[in-house]
Each structure stands twice: as C-alpha cells, then as structure tokens.
Protein backbone atom coordinates (compact mmCIF):
# COMPACT_ATOMS: atom_id res chain seq x y z
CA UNK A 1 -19.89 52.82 -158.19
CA UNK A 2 -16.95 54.69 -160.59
CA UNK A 3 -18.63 52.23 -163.75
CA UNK A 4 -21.91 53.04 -162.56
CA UNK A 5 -21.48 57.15 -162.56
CA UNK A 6 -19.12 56.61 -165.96
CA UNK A 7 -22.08 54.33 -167.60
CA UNK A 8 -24.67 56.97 -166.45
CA UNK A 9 -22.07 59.68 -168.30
CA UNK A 10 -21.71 57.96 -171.05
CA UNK A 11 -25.47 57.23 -171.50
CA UNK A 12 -26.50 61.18 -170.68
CA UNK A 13 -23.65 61.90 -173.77
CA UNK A 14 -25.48 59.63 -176.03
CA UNK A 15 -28.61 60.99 -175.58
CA UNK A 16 -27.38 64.83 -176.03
CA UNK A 17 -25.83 63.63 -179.19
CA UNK A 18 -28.88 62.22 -180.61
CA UNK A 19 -30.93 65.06 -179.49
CA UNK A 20 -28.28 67.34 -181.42
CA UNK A 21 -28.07 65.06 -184.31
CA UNK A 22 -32.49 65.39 -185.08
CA UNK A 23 -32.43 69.10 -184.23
CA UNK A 24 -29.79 69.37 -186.68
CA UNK A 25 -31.76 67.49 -189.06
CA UNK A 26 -34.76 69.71 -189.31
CA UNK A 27 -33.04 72.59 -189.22
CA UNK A 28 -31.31 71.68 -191.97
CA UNK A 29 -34.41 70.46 -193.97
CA UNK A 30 -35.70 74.11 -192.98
CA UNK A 31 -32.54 75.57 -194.38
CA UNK A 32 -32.18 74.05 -197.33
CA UNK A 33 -35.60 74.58 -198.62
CA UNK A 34 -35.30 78.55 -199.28
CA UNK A 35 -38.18 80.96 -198.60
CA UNK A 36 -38.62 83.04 -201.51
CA UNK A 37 -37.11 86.46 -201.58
CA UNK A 38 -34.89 85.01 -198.67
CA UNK A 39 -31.10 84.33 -199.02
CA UNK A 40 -30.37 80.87 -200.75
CA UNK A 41 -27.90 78.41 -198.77
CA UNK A 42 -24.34 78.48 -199.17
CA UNK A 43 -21.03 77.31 -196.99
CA UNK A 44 -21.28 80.33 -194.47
CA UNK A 45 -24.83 79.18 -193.80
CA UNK A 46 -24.59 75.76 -193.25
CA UNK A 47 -21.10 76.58 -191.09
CA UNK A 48 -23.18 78.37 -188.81
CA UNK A 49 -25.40 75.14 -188.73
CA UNK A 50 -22.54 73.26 -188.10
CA UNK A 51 -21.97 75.46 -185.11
CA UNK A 52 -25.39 75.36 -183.63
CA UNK A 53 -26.03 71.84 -183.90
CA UNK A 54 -22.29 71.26 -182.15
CA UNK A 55 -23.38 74.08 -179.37
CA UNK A 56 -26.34 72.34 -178.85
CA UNK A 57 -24.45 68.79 -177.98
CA UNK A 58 -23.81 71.02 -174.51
CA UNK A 59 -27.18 71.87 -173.75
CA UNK A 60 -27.07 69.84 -170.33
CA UNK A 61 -23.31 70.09 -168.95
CA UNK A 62 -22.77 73.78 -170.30
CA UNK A 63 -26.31 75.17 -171.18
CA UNK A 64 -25.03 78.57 -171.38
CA UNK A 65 -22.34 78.19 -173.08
CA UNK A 66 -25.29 76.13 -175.35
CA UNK A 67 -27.11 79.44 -175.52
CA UNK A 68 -24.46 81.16 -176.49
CA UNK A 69 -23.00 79.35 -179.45
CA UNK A 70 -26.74 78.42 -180.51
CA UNK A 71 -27.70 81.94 -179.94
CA UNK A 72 -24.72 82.77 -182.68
CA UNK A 73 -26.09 80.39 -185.23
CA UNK A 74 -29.52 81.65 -185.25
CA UNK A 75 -29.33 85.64 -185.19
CA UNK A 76 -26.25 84.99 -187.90
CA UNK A 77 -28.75 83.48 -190.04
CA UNK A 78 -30.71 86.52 -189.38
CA UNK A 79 -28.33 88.69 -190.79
CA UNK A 80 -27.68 87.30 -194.01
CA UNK A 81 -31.15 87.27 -194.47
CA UNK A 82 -32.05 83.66 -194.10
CA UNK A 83 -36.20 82.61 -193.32
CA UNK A 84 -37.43 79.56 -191.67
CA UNK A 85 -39.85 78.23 -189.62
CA UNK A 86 -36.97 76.09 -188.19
CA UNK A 87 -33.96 78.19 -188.06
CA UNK A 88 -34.61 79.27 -184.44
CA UNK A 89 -34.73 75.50 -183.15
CA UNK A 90 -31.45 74.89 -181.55
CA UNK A 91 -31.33 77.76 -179.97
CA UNK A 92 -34.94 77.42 -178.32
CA UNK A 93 -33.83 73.92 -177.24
CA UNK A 94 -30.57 75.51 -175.43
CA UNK A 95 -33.21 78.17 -174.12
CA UNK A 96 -34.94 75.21 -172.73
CA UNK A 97 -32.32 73.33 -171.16
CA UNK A 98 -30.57 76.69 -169.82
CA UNK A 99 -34.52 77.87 -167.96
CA UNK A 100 -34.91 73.43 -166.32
CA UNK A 101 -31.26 74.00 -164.67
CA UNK A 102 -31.18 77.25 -163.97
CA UNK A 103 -32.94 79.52 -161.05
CA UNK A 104 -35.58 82.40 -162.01
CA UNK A 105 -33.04 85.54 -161.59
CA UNK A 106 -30.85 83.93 -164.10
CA UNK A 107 -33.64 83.02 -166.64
CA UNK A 108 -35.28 86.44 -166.44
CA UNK A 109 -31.58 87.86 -167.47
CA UNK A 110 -31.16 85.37 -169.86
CA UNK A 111 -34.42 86.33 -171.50
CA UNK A 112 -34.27 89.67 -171.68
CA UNK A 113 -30.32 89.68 -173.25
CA UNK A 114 -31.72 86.96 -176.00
CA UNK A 115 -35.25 88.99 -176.47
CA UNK A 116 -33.11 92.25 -177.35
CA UNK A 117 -30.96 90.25 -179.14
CA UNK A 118 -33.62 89.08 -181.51
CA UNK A 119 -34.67 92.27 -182.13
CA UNK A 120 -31.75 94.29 -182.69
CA UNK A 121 -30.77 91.74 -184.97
CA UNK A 122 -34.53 92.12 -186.77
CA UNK A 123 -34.38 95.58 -187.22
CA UNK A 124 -30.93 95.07 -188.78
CA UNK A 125 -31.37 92.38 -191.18
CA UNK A 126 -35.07 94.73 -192.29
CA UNK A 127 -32.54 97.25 -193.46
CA UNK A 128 -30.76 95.56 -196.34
CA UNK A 129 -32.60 96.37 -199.37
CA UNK A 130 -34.74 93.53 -200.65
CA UNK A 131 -35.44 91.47 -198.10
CA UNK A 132 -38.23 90.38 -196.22
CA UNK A 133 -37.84 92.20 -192.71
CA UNK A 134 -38.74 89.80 -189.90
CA UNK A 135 -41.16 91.21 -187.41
CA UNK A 136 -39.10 92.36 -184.27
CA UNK A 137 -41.95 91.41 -182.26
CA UNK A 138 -42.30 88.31 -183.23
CA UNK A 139 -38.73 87.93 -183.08
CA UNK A 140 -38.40 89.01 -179.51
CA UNK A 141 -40.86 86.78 -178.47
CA UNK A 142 -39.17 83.58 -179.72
CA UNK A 143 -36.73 82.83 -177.30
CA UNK A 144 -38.95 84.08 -174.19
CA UNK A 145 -40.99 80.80 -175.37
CA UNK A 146 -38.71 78.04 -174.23
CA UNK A 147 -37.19 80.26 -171.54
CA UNK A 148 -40.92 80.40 -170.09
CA UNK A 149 -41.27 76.48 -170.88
CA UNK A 150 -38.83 75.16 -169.07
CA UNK A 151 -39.59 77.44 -166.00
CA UNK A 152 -42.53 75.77 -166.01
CA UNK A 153 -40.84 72.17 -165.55
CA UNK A 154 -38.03 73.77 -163.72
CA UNK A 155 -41.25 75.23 -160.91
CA UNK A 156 -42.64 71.50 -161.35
CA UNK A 157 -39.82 69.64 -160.38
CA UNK A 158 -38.65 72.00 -157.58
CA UNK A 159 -42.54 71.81 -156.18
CA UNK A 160 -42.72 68.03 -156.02
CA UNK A 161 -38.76 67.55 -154.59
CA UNK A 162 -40.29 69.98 -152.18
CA UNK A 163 -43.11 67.71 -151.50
CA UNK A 164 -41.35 64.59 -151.21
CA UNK A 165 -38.93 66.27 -148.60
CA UNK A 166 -41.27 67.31 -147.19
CA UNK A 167 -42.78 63.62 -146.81
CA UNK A 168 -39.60 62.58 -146.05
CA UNK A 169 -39.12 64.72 -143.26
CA UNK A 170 -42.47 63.63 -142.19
CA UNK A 171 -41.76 60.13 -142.39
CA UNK A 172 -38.62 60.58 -140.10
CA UNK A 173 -40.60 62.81 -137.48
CA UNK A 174 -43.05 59.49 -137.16
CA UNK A 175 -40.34 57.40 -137.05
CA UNK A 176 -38.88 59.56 -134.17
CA UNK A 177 -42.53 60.15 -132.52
CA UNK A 178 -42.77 56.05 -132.57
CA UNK A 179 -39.53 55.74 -130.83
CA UNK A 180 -40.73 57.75 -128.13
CA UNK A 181 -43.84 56.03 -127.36
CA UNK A 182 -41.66 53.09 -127.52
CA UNK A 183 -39.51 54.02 -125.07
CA UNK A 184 -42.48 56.00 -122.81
CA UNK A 185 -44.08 53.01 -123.04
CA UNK A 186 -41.51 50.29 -121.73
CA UNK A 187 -40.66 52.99 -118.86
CA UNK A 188 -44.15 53.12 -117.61
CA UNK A 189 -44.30 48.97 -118.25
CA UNK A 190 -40.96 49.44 -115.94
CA UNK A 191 -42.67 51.36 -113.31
CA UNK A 192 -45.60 49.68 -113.40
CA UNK A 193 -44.10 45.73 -112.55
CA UNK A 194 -41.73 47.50 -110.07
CA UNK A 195 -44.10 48.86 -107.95
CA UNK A 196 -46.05 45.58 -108.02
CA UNK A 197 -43.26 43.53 -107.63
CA UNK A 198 -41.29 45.61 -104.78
CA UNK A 199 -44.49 46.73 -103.12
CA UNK A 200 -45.94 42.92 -103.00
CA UNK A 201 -42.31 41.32 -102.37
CA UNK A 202 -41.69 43.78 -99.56
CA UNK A 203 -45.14 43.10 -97.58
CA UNK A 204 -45.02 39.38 -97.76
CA UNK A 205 -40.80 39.32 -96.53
CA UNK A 206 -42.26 41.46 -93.56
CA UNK A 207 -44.94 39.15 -93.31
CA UNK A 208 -43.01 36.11 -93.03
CA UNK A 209 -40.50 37.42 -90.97
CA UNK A 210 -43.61 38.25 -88.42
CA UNK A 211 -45.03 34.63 -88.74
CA UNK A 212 -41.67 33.58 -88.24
CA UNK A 213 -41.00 35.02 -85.01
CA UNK A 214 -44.81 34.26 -83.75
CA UNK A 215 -44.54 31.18 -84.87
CA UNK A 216 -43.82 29.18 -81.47
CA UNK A 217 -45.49 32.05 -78.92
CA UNK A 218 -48.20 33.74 -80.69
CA UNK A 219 -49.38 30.79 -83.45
CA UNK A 220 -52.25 32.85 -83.94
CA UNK A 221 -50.59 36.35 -85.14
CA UNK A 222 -48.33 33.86 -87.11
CA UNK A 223 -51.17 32.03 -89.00
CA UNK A 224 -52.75 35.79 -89.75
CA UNK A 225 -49.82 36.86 -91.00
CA UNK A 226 -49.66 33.90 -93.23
CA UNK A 227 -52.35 34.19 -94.43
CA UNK A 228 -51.61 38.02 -95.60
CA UNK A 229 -48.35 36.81 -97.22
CA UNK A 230 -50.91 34.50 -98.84
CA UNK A 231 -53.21 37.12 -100.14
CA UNK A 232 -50.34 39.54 -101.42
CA UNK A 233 -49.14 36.71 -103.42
CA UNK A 234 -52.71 35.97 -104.95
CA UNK A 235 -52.68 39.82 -105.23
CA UNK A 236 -49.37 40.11 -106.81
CA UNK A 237 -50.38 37.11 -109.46
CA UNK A 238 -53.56 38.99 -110.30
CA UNK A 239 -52.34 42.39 -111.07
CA UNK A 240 -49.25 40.80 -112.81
CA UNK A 241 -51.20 38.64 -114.86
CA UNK A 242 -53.35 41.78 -115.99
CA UNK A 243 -50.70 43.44 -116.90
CA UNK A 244 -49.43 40.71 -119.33
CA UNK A 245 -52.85 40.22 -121.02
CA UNK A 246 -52.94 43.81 -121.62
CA UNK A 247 -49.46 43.70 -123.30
CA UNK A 248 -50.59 40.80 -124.99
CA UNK A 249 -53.76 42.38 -126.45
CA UNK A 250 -55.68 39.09 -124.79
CA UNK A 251 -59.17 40.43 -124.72
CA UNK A 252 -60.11 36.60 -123.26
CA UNK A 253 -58.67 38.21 -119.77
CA UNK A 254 -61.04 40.61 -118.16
CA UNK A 255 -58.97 43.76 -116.91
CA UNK A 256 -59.38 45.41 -113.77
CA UNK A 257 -60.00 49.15 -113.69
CA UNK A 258 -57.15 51.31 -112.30
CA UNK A 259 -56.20 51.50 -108.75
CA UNK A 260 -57.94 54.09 -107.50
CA UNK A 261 -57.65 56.91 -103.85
CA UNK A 262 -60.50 54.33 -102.62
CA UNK A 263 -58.40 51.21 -102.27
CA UNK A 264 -55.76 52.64 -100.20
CA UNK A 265 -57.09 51.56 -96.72
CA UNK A 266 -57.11 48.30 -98.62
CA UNK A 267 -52.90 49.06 -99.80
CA UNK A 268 -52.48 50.05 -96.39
CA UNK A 269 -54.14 46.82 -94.65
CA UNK A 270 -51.19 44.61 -96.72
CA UNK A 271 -48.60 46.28 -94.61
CA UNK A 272 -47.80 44.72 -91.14
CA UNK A 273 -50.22 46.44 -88.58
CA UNK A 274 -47.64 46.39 -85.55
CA UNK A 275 -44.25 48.20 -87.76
CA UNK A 276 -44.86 50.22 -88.74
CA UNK A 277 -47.95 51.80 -87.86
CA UNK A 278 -50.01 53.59 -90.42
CA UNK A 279 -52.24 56.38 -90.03
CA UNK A 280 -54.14 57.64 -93.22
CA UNK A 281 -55.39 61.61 -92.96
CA UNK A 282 -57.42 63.26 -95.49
CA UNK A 283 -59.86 60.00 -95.98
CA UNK A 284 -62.88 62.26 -96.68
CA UNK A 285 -60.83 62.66 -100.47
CA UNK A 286 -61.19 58.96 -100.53
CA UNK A 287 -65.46 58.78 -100.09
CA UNK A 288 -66.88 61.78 -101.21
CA UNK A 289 -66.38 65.33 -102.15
CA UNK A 290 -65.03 66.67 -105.85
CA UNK A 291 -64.33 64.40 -108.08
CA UNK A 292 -60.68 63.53 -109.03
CA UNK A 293 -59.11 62.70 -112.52
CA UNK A 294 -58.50 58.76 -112.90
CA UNK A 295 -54.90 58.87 -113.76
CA UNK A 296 -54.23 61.70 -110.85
CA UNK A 297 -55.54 58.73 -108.90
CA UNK A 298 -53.47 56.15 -109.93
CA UNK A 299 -50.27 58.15 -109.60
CA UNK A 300 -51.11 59.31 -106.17
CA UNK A 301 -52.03 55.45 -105.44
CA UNK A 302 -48.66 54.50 -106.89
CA UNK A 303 -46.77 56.99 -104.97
CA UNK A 304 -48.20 56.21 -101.59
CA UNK A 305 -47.46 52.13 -102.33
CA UNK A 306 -43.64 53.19 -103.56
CA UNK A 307 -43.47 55.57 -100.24
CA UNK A 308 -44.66 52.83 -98.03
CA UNK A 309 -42.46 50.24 -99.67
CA UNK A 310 -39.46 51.99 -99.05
CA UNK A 311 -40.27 52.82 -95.88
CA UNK A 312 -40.94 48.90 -94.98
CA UNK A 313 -37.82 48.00 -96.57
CA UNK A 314 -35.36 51.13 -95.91
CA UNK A 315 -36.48 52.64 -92.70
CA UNK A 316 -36.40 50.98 -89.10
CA UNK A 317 -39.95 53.55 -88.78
CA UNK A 318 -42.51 52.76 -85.96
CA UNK A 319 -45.24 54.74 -87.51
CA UNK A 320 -46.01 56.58 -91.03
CA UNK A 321 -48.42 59.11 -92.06
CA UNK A 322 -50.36 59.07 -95.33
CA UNK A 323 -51.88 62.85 -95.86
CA UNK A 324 -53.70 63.61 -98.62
CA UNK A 325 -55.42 67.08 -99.04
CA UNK A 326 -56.57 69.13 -102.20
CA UNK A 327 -54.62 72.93 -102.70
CA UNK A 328 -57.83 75.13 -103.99
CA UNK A 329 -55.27 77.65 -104.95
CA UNK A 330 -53.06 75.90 -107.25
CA UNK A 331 -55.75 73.04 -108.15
CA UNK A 332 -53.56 70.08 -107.04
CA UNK A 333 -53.64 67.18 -104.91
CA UNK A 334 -51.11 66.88 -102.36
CA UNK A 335 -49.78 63.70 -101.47
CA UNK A 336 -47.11 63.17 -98.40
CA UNK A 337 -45.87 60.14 -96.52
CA UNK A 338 -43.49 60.80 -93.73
CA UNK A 339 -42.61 58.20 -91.09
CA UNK A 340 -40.78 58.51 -88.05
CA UNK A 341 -37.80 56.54 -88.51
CA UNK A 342 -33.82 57.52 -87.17
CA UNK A 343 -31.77 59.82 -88.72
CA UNK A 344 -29.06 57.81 -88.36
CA UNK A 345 -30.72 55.16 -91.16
CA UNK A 346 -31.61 58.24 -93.27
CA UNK A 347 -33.02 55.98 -95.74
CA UNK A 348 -30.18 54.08 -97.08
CA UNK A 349 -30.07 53.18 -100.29
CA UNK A 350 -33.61 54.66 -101.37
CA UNK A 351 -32.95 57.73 -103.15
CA UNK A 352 -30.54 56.02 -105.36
CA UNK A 353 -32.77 52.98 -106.36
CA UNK A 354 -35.67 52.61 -109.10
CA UNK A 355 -38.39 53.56 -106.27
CA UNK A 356 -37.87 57.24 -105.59
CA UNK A 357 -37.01 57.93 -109.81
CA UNK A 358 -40.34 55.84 -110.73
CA UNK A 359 -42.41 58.19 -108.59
CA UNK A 360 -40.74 61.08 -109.37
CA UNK A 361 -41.24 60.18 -113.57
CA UNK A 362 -44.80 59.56 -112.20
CA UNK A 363 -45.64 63.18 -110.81
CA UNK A 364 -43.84 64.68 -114.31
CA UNK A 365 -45.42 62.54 -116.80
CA UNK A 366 -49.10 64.48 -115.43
CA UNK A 367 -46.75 67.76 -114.87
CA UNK A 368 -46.43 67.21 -111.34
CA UNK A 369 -43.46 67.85 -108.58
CA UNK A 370 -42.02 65.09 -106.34
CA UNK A 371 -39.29 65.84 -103.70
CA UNK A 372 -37.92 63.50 -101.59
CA UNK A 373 -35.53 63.60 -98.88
CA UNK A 374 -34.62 63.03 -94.58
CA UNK A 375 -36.06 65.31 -92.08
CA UNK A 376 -33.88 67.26 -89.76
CA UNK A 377 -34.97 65.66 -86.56
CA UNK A 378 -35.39 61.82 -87.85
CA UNK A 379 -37.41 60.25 -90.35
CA UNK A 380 -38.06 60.96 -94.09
CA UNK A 381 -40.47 62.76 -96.35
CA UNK A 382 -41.97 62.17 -99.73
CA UNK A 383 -43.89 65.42 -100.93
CA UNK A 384 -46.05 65.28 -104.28
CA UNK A 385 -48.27 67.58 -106.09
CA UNK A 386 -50.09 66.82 -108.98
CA UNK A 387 -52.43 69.32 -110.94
CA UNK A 388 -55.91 68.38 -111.50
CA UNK A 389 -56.19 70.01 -114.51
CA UNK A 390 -54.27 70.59 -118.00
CA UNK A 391 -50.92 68.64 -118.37
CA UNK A 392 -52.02 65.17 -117.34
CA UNK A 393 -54.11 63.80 -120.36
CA UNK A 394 -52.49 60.24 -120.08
CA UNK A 395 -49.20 60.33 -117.50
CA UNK A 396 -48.44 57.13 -119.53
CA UNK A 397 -50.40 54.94 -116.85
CA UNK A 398 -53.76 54.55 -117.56
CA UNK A 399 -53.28 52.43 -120.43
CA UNK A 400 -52.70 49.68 -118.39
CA UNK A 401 -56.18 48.88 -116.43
CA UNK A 402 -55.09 47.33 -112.80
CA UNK A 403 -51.01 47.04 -113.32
C-alpha cells in the first residue's frame, strides 16, 4: 500500500512538472516576442517567469500558495509594462486548479482579491508615460475566467459523487430490504411447516394412543381412529409436499388455495371427538355473511389449529370452544379458543415453545393482537384480533397456497 500511495505521488509530481514545464514554454514564446511600444525582455522579466512557472509546479498540493506566486509573476509583468496574449497563463492555470479544489465562498473571495488586483495594477502600469495602458476591464475579467471554469468542473464532480452516493446508498438500502424478505420469508416458511407438522403430529399421537387403548374392547373405535391417523398423515404429506413445490418454483405441482374459515369443521373433525370435545360458535362467519380478506382467513385458520394443538398436547382439557365473531366497531375478527382444562397443568410448557410466538408473529404481521395466557378458575385462553382492513396486505402467508 506505502509503494502504491508513494508511486501515485510520484506520478501526480510528474505530471505537475510537465504541466509547469509547457505553460512555461508559451509563456515564454509570448514573452520573448515583444509587442510594439511594450517593454522589451530583460533578466527581471524572465526572473519573474522563472517564478511563475516554479509557483505553478504547486498548483495541486498548494493551489493558493500557486495563486499567489503566479499571481506575482503576472501583475509584475504588468508593471513594467510588458504585453502578451500569454503572459496571464500561469496564473489562470493556478486560478483553475485553486476554483476544482476549493468550495464556492473561497473562490468568490479569491476572485474578487485577483479581479481588483488586475485592475489596480492596469490603471497603474496606464500611468507611465508611453505605454500602451491595458484595459482595466478587460484586465479584471481575466482571472474571473478560470476561477468560473473550474467551478464549473468543481459543481460537476461534486453533482455526480453526489449521485453515485446516492446510488450507493441505494444499493445498500436493497441490499438491507432483501435481507429482510429473506429473513420474513424463512420465518413464515418456519411457521408455516410447524403448524403442519405439530398440528398433524399431535392428532395422529392422540389418535394412536385411542386405537391403542380400543384396540382389544372397542376394535371398532380403534379401526376409526386408525383410519384418522391415516388421513392426517395423507393430509400432512399433501400440504407438506405443496409447500416444497412452491419453494421449489415446480409449476408441474398443482397448489392448493389457502386454508380458509370454511375448512375448520373439517380442522376440527382431525381432533379426537371424545378429548377433548370441541364446540365451534360463530359458524354463520364460516357460510355466509360479509366477506372476509383471504390472508385474515388463513391466520385465523392457523391460530385456531396452533390453539387446538396445544391444547391436545399441553392441556389434560375435556372440552374447548372455538368462537369466532366480527367487532363492527373496530372492523376486526375475533378469534378465541378456551378449553376447560386444570389450573394446576396451566399449560406447561406452551407459552415458552414455537406455538404461542408463531401465532402471535401471525396476528402482527396483518397488524393484529394475540394474548395468551391461564384463566383464573382453570383452563386457558388464546384471544386474537385481526383488522379487516389496512395493515394486512400480505401477513407474509399467502404466498404459500395450502402450507
């Protein structure tokens, strides 16, 4: 790195030396051809050349000092009466360089000290007798030239750094907005293949555990309940395997539309019909009536399936309530399961698993509530509400058609 920054020194010198060396050049042509009725050359002149063209070897690391010493060399040929076309050239190139690096307040100063410069030194070199008196208009006006000039490329560069920060900053806030549906996205894949996995997992243990014990008195209640733990598995399979051609992007696999408020008796018929028992109220929502957003749907579906998990596999319950009812006031659909189970239980182990925080990320994702929690006298109570309108564009579930 030190050779790199000493080789990029060393070239930057180089070039400031050449560009010193042919300004030098010209202005020396210009000098030594003499205007008539101007002042021939002699040693003071071409010292002050001497000094300009070694000012102007500064014009990037010290442009004002550049000005200055330029500045010197130019009006001094001024004064002793010298005219040229040329003369003015190292100093407009250290006007240049000063207006690039510098900021506007400091170029307008700049301008102004070198324009009243020029033309104090006009109207004083106009009043030796017998020489040609440089207009102090045209005088003053020289050095604003460059100054102007390299505002300009000074303003150009500054507007496109500006733009490509401004990409830049662009380009980080969609690498940070892609990072977020990254991670939205693997949390609702989460969600979504735990509540198929723990709902479907949960039914058929219950299932088997009631064939199990029917198996010897009651062959029949133990071949139906076979054949639900049967069904949840082809059920399970299905809504897995949808989910896996969607991530895929397998368009070969038709995919199931959303679980909908309709296929709860259908949820509810996969739990065990003797423990607990479940009553659904509010099934007039489910057949009829105003129509509900689809993803308000499939998070209220997905909260009664998590309640009614955990309250298979958490709760000793011998009955649960599903209640669904629409608040005209705040234009929300209330969900609640409660079941009946002992206080003593109180749940153990649900409100710290995956369950209670999936349905709770659920209700926020469409700028819903969810609280959760046991009931004074026994049993335990999941409470949603979810707006029906604003907020809930995408809850980061209905991408994925039947998961």
């Amino acid at each position: 790195m030190a050779k790199v920054v000493r080789g990029a020194a060393s070239g930057g010198l180089a070039r400031d030396l050449a560009l010193s060396a042919a300004i030098g050049c010209l202005t020396a042509a210009d000098l030594a051809s003499n205007v008539p009725g101007s002042r021939e050359d002699d040693a003071l002149s071409w010292l002050l050349l001497g000094v300009a063209v070694l000012g102007l070897c500064w014009q990037r690391r010290r442009p004002l000092l550049a000005v200055v010493v330029t500045g010197v060399g130019s009006l001094g040929w001024t004064l002793l009466g010298h005219l040229g076309e040329l003369l003015n050239l190292p100093w407009m190139v250290a006007l240049y360089f000063l207006a690039c690096s510098s900021d506007r307040r400091r170029t307008v100063a700049i301008g102004l000290l070198a324009a009243a410069a020029s033309g104090i030194v006009s109207v004083l070199a106009g009043q030796e007798e017998g020489r040609p008196m440089p207009s102090p208009v045209l005088e003053m006006a020289i050095p604003l030239v460059p100054l102007l000039l390299g505002e300009v490329v000074r303003g150009r560069r500054e507007l496109t750094a500006s733009y490509a920060e401004r990409a830049r900053r662009a380009e980080q806030e969609r690498e940070r907005e892609a990072e977020r549906r990254v991670h939205e996205e693997r949390m609702r894949i989460a969600r979504e293949l735990h509540d198929i996995v723990a709902h479907t997992v949960s039914a058929m243990t219950v299932q088997a555990g009631v064939a199990l014990d029917a198996l010897d008195r009651r062959p029949e209640l133990s071949r139906s309940a076979l054949r639900q733990v049967r069904d949840s598995g082809r059920e399970a399979i299905r809504e897995l395997r949808t989910t896996l051609s969607v991530l895929r992007d397998d368009e070969s696999t038709p995919v199931a539309p959303a679980p909908r408020l309709t296929q709860l008796p259908e949820l509810i018929a996969r739990f065990p019909g003797d423990r607990p028992r479940i009553t659904l109220r509010g099934a007039a929502l489910l057949t009829g009536g105003r129509a509900l957003p689809p993803v308000v749907e499939l998070t209220a579906y997905r909260i009664v399936q998590e309640a009614l998990t955990n309250v298979v596999r958490h709760s000793r319950a011998d009955h649960a309530t599903v209640a669904l009812s629409l608040d005209a006031d705040d234009q929300s659909l209330v969900v609640e399961v409660v079941d009946d189970g002992p206080a003593a239980a109180e749940h153990t182990g649900a409100d710290t698993g995956l369950g209670l925080v999936g349905m709770r990320e659920r209700a926020n994702a469409i700028t819903g509530t969810l609280t959760s929690g046991p009931l004074p006298d026994g049993g335990f109570r999941v409470h949603a509400r979810l707006p029906l309108t604003g907020g809930g564009g995408t809850g980061g579930d209905g991408a994925v058609a039947g998961a």
